[in-house]
C-alpha atoms as a PDB file:
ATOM      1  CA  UNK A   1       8.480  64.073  -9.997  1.00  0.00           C
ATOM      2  CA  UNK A   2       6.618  63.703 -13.345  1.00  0.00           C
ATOM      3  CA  UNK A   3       8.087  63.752 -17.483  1.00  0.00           C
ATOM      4  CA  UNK A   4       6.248  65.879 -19.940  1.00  0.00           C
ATOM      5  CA  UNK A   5       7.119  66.539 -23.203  1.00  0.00           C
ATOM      6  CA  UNK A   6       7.937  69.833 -24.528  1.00  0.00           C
ATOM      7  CA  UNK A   7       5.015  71.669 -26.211  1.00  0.00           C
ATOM      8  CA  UNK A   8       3.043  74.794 -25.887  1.00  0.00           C
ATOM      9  CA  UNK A   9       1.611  73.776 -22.565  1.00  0.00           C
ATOM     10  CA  UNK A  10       5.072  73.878 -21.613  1.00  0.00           C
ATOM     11  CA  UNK A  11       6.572  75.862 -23.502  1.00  0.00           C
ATOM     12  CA  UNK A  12       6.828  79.015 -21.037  1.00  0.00           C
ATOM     13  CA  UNK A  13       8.302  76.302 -18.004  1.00  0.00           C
ATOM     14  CA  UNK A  14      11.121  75.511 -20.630  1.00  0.00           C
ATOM     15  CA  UNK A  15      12.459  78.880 -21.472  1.00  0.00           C
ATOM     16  CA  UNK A  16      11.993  80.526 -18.219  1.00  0.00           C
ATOM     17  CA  UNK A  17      14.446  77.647 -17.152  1.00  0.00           C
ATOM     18  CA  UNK A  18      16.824  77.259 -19.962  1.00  0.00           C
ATOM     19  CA  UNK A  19      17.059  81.220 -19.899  1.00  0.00           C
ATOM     20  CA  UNK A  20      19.002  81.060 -16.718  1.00  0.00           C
ATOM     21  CA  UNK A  21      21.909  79.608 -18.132  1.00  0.00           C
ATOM     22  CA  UNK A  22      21.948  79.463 -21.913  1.00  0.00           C
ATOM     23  CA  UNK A  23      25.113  78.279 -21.942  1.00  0.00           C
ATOM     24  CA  UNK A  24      25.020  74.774 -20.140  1.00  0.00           C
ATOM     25  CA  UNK A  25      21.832  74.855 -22.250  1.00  0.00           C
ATOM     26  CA  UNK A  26      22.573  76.096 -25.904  1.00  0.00           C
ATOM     27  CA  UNK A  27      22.154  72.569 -27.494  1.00  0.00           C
ATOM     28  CA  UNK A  28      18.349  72.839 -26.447  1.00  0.00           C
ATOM     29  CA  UNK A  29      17.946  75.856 -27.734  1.00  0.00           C
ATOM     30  CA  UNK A  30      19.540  75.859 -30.353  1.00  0.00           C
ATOM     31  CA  UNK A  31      18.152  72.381 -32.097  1.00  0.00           C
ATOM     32  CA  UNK A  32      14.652  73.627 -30.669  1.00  0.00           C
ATOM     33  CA  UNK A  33      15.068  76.608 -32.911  1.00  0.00           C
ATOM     34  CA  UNK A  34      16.629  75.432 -35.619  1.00  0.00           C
ATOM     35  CA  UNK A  35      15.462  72.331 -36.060  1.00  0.00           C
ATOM     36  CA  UNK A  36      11.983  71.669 -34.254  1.00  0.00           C
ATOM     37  CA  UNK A  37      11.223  68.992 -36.631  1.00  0.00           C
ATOM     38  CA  UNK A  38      13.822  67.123 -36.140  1.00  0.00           C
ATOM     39  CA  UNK A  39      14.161  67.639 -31.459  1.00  0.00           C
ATOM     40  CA  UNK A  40      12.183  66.171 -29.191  1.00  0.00           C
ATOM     41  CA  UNK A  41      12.662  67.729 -25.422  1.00  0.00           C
ATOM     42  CA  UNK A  42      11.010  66.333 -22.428  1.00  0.00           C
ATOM     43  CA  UNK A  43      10.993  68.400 -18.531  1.00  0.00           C
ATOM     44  CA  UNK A  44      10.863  66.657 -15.487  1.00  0.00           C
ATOM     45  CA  UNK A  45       9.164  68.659 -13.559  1.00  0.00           C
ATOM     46  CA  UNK A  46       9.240  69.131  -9.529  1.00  0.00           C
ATOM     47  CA  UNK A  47       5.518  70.855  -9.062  1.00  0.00           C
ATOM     48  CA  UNK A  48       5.817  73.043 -11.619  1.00  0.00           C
ATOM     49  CA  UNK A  49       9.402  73.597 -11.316  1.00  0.00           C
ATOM     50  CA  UNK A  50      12.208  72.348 -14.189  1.00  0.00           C
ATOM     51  CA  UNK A  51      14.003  70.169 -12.445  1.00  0.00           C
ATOM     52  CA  UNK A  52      16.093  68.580 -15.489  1.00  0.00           C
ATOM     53  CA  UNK A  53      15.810  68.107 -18.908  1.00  0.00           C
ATOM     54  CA  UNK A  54      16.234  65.336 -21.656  1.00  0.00           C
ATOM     55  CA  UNK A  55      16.797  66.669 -25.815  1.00  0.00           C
ATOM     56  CA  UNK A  56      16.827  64.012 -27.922  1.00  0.00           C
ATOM     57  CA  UNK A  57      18.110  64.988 -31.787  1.00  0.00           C
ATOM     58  CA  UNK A  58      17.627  62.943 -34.958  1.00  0.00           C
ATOM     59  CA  UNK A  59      18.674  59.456 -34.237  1.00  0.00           C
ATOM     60  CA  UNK A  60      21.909  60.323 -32.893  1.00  0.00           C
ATOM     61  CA  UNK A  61      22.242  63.019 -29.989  1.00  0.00           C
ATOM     62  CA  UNK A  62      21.032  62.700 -26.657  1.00  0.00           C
ATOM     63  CA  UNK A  63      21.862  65.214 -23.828  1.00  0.00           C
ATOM     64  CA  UNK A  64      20.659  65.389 -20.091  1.00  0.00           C
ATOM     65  CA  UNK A  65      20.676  68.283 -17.239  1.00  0.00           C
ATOM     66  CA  UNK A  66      19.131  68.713 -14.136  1.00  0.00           C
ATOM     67  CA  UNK A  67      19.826  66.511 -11.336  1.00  0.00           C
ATOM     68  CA  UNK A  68      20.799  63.174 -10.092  1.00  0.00           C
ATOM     69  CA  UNK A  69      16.339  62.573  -9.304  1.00  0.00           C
ATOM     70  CA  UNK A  70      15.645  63.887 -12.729  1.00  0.00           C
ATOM     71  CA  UNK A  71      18.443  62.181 -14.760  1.00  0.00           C
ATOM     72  CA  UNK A  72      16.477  58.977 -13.532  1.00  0.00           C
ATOM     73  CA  UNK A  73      13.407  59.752 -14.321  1.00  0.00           C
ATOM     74  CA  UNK A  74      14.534  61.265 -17.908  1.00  0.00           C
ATOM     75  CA  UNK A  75      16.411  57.840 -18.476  1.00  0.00           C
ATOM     76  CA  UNK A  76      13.129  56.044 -19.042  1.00  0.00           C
ATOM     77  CA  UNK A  77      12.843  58.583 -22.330  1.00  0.00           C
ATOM     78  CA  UNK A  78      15.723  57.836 -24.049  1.00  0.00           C
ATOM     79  CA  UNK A  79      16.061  56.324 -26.672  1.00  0.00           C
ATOM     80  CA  UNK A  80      18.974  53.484 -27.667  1.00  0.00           C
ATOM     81  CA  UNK A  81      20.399  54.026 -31.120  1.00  0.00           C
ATOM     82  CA  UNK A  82      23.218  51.870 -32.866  1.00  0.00           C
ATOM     83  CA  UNK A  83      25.336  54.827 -32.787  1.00  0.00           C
ATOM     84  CA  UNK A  84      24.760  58.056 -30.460  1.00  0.00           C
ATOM     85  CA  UNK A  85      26.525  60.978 -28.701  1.00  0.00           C
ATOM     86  CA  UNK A  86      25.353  61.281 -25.168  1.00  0.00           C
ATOM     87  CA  UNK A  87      26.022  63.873 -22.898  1.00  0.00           C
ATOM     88  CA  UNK A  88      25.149  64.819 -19.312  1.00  0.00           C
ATOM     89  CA  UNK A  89      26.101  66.044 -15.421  1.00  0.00           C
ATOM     90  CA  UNK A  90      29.366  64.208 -14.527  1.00  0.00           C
ATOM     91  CA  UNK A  91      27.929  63.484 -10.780  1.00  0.00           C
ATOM     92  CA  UNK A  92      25.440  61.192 -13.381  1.00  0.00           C
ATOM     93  CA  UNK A  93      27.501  58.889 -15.013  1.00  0.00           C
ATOM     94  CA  UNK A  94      26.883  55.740 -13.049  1.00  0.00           C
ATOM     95  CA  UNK A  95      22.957  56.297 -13.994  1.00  0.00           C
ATOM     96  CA  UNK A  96      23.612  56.931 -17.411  1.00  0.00           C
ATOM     97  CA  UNK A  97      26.316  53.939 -17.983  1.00  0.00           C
ATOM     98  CA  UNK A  98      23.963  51.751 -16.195  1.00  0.00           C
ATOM     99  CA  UNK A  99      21.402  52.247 -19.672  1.00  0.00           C
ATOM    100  CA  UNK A 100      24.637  52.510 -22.179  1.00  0.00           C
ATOM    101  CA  UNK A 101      27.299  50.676 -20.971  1.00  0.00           C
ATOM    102  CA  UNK A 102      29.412  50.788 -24.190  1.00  0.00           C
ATOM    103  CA  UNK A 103      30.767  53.733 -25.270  1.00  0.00           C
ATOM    104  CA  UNK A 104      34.278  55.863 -25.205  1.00  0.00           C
ATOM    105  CA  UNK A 105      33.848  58.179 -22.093  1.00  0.00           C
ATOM    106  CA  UNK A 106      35.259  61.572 -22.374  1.00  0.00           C
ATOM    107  CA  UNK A 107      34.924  65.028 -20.026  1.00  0.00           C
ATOM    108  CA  UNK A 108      33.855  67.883 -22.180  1.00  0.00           C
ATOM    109  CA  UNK A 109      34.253  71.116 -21.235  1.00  0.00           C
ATOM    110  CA  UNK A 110      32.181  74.329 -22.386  1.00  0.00           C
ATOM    111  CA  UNK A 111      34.060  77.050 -22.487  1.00  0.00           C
ATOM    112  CA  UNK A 112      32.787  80.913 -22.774  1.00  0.00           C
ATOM    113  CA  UNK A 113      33.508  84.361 -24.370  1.00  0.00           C
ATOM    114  CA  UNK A 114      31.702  87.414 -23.894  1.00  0.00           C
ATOM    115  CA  UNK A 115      32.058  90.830 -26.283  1.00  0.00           C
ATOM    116  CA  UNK A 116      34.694  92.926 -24.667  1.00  0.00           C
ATOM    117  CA  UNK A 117      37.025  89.724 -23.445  1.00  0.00           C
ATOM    118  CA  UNK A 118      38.116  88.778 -26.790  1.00  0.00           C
ATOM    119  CA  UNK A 119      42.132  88.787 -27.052  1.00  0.00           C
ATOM    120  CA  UNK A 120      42.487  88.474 -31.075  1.00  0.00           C
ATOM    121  CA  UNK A 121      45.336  87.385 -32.132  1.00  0.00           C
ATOM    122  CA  UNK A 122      45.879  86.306 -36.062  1.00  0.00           C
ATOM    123  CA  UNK A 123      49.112  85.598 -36.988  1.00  0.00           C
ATOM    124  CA  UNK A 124      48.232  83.500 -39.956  1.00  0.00           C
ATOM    125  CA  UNK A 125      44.994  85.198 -42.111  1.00  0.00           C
ATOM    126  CA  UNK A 126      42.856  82.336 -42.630  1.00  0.00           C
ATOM    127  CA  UNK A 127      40.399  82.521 -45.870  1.00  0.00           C
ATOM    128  CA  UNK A 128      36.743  81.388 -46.632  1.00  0.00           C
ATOM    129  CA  UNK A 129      36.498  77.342 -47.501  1.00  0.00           C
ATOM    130  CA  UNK A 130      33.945  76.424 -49.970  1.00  0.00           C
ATOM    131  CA  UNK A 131      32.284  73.414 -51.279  1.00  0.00           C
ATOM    132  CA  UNK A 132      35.197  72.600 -53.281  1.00  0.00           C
ATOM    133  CA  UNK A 133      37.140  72.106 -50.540  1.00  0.00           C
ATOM    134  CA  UNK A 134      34.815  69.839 -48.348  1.00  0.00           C
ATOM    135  CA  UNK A 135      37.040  66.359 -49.467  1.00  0.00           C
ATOM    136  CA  UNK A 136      40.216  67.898 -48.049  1.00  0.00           C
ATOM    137  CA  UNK A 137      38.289  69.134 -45.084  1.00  0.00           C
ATOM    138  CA  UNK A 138      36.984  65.620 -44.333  1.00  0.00           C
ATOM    139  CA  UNK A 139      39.966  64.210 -44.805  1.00  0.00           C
ATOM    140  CA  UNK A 140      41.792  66.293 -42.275  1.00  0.00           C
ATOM    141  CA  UNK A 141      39.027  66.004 -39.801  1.00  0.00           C
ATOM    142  CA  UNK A 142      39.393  62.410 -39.734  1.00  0.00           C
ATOM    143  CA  UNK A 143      43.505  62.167 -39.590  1.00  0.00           C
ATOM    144  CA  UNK A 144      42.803  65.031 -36.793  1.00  0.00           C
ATOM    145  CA  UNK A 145      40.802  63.167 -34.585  1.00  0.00           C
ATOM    146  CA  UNK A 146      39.394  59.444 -36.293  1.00  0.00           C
ATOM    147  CA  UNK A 147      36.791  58.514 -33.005  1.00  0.00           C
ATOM    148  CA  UNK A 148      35.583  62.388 -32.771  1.00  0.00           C
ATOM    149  CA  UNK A 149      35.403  63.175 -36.794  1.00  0.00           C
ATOM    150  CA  UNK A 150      35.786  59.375 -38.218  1.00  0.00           C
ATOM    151  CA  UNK A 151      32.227  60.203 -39.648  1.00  0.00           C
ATOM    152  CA  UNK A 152      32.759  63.185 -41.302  1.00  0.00           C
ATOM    153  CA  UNK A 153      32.282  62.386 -45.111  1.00  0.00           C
ATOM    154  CA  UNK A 154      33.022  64.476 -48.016  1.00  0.00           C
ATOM    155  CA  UNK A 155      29.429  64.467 -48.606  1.00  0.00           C
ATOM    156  CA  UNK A 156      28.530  65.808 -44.846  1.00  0.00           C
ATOM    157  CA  UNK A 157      31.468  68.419 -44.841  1.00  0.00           C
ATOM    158  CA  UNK A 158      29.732  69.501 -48.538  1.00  0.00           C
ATOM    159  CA  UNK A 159      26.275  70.146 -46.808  1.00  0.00           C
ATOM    160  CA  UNK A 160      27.355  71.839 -44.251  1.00  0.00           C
ATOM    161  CA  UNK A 161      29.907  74.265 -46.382  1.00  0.00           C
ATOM    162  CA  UNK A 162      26.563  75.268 -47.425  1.00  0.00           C
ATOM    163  CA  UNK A 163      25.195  76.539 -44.479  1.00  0.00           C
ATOM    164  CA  UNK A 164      28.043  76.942 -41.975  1.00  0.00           C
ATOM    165  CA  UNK A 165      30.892  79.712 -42.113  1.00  0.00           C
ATOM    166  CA  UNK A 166      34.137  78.008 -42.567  1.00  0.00           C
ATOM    167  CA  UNK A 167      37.676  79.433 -42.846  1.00  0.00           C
ATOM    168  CA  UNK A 168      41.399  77.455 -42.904  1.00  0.00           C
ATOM    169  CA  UNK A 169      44.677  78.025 -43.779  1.00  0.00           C
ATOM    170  CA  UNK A 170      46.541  76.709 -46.799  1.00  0.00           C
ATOM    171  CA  UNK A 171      49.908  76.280 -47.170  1.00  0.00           C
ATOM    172  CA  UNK A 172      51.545  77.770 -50.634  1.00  0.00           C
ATOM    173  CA  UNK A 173      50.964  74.998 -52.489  1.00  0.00           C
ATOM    174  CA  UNK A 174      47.065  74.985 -51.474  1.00  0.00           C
ATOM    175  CA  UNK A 175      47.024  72.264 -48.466  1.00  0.00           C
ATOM    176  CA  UNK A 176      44.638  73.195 -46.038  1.00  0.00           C
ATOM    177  CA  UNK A 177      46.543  72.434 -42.608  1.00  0.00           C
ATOM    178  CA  UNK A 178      44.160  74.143 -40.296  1.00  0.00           C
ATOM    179  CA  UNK A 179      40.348  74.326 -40.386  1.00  0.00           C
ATOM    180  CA  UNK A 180      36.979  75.607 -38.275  1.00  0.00           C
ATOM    181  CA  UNK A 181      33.686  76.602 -38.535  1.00  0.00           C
ATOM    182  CA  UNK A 182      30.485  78.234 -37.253  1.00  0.00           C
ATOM    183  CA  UNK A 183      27.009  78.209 -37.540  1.00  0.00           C
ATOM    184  CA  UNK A 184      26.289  82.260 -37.033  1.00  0.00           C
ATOM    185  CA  UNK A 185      22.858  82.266 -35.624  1.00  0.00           C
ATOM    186  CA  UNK A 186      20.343  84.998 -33.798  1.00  0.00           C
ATOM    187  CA  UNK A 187      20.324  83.520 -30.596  1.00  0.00           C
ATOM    188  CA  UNK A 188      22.758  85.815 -28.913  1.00  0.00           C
ATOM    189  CA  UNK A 189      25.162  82.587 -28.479  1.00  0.00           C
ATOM    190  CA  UNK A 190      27.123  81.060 -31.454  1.00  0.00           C
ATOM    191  CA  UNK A 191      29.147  77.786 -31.384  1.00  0.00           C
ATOM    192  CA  UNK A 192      32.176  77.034 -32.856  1.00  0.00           C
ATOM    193  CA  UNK A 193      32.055  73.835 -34.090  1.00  0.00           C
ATOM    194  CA  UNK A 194      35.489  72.608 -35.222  1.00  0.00           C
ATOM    195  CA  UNK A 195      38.831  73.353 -35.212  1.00  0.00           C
ATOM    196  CA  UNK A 196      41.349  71.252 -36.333  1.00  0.00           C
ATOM    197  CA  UNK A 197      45.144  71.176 -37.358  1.00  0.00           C
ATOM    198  CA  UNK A 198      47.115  68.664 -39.166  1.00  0.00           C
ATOM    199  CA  UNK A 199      50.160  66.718 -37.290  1.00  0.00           C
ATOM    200  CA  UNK A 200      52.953  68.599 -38.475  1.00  0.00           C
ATOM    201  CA  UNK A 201      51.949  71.671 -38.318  1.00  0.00           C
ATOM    202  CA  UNK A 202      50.642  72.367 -34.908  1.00  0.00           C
ATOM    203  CA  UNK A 203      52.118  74.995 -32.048  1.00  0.00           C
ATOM    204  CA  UNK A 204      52.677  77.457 -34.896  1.00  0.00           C
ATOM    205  CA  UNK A 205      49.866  79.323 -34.019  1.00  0.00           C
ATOM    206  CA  UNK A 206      47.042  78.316 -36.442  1.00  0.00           C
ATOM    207  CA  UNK A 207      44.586  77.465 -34.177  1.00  0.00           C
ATOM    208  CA  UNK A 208      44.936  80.512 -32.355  1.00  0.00           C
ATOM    209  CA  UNK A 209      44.278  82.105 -35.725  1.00  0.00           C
ATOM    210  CA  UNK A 210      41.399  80.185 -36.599  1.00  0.00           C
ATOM    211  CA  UNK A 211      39.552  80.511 -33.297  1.00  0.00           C
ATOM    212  CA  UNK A 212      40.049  84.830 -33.307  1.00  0.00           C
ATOM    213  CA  UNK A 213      38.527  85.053 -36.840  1.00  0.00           C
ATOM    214  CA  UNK A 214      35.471  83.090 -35.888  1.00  0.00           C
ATOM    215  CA  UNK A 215      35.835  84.663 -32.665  1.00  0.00           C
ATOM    216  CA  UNK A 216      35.647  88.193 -35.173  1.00  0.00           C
ATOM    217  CA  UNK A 217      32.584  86.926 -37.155  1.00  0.00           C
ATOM    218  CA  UNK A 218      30.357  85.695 -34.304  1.00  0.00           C
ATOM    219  CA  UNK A 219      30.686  88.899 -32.092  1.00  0.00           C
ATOM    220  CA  UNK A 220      30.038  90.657 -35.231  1.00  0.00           C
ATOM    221  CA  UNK A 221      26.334  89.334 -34.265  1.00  0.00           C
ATOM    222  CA  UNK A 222      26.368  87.713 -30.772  1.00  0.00           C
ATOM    223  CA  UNK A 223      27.537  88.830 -27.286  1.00  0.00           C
ATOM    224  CA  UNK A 224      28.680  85.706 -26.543  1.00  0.00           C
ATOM    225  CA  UNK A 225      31.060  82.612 -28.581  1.00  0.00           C
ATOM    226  CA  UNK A 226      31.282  79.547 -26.716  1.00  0.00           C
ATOM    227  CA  UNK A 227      33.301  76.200 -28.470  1.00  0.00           C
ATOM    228  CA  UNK A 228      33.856  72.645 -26.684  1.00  0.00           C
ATOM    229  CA  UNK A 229      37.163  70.927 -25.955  1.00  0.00           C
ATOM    230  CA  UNK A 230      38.082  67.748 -24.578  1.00  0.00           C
ATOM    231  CA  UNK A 231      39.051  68.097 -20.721  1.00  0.00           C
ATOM    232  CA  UNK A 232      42.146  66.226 -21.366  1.00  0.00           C
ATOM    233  CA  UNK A 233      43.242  68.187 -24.225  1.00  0.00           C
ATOM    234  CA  UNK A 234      45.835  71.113 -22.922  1.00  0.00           C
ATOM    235  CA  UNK A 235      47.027  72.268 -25.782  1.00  0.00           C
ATOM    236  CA  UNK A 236      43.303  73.173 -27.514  1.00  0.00           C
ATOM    237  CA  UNK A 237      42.636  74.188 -23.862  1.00  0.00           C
ATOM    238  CA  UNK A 238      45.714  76.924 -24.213  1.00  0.00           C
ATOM    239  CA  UNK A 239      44.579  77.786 -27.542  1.00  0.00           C
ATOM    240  CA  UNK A 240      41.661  79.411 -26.443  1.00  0.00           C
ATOM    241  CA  UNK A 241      42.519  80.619 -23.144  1.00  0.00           C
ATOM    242  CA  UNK A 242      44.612  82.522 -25.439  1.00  0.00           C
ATOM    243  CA  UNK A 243      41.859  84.548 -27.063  1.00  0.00           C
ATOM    244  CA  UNK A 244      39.488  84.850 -24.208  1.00  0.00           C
ATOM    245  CA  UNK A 245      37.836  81.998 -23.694  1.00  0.00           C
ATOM    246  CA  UNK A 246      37.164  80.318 -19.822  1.00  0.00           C
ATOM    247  CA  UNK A 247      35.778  77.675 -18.729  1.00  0.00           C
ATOM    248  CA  UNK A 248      31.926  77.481 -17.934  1.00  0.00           C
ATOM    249  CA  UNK A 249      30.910  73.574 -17.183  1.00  0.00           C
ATOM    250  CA  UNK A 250      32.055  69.963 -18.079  1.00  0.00           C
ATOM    251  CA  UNK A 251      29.787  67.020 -18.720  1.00  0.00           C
ATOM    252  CA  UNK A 252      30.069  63.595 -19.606  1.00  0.00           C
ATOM    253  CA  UNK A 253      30.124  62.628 -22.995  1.00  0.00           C
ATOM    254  CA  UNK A 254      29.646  58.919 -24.041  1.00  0.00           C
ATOM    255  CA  UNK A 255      30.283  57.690 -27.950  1.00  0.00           C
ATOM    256  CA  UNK A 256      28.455  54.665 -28.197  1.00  0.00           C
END
């Protein structure tokens, strides 16, 4: 088995393989078309067949597929970084641990809508966040979740209000005690990124409301909305079983 990095001599190998699953492999082609300058991808390659791949993105994302031989080989790519969200096949975690050992270990599932399956179902109309709101956004990202979101900034929720569709709910007085987003894209596949309700005011069917209007927007575009949940996190889980969503794969995550 030999490593080579993604480029045009390669190019062809990478999406005849990723194209067979763009799900499990969105992340790589997503940050390979969005932002090339800033992804490196390498294939190790069985003859010329994929047999697993390695993204790398910015300094802090790292993802692995393929199998148990190719996770191996792909470890000698990696890079370590101070702080980094790894992700890969759960039958590789003792390969992966054995190069970063400390980290919170989570199972992540991908889960999987396609146009026709959608169940909408908004009792609560969300409405369009803007920049404005990006210091209340942070701020219930954080109290949400402080290990998943702890790094979300007003200054990173304020970039990416403008370039990423997000909607939440307010109360009457103008709290915003559920929140989500999207980046809509061309790829046929959109993400939703985050969704996120405030203690207190959970099972009342926010979440459910948030999730169908994104749900709304992205088929507008895409035939298929995918988001990622915690494995151990039923009620999210319910939420979008709720409007159509089942489950695809899980991986390992790591938060180092």
């Amino acid at each position: 088995m030999r490593v080579v990095a993604l480029d045009e001599a390669t190019e062809e190998l990478f999406w005849n393989h990723v194209n067979s699953d763009m799900l499990d492999f969105f992340w790589f082609v997503y940050d390979w078309k969005m932002f090339r300058d800033k992804t490196r991808i390498w294939l190790a390659l069985d003859g010329e067949r994929v047999d697993g791949l390695l993204l790398v993105h910015g300094d802090f994302v790292i993802q692995f597929r393929g199998s148990r031989e190719a996770v191996k080989h792909l470890l000698d790519y990696a890079p370590i970084f101070s702080e980094a969200e790894i992700q890969a096949p759960l039958d590789c975690e003792d390969i992966v641990t054995s190069k970063y050992s400390s980290g919170r270990k989570y199972h992540l599932m991908v889960m999987h809508l396609r146009k026709g399956e959608e169940n909408i179902q908004i009792s609560t109309e969300p409405v369009r966040l803007e920049v404005e709101n990006a210091k209340e956004i942070g701020a219930l990202l954080r109290g949400t979740d402080p290990v998943w979101w702890g790094d979300m900034t007003t200054e990173r929720v304020a970039t990416s209000l403008k370039e990423i569709y997000w909607i939440g709910i307010k109360q009457k007085d103008g709290l915003i005690v559920s929140a989500g987003c999207t980046r809509l894209t061309e790829l046929g596949v959109c993400n939703i990124g985050v969704v996120a309700t405030r203690e207190g005011y959970r099972n009342r069917g926010y979440a459910t409301s948030i999730v169908s209007v994104l749900v709304e927007e992205i088929l507008k575009s895409s035939h298929t909305a995918i988001i990622h949940v915690l494995a151990d996190n039923p009620s999210a889980i319910r939420a979008y079983t709720k409007t159509g969503f089942k489950p695809h794969k899980t991986y390992l995550a790591i938060r180092t």
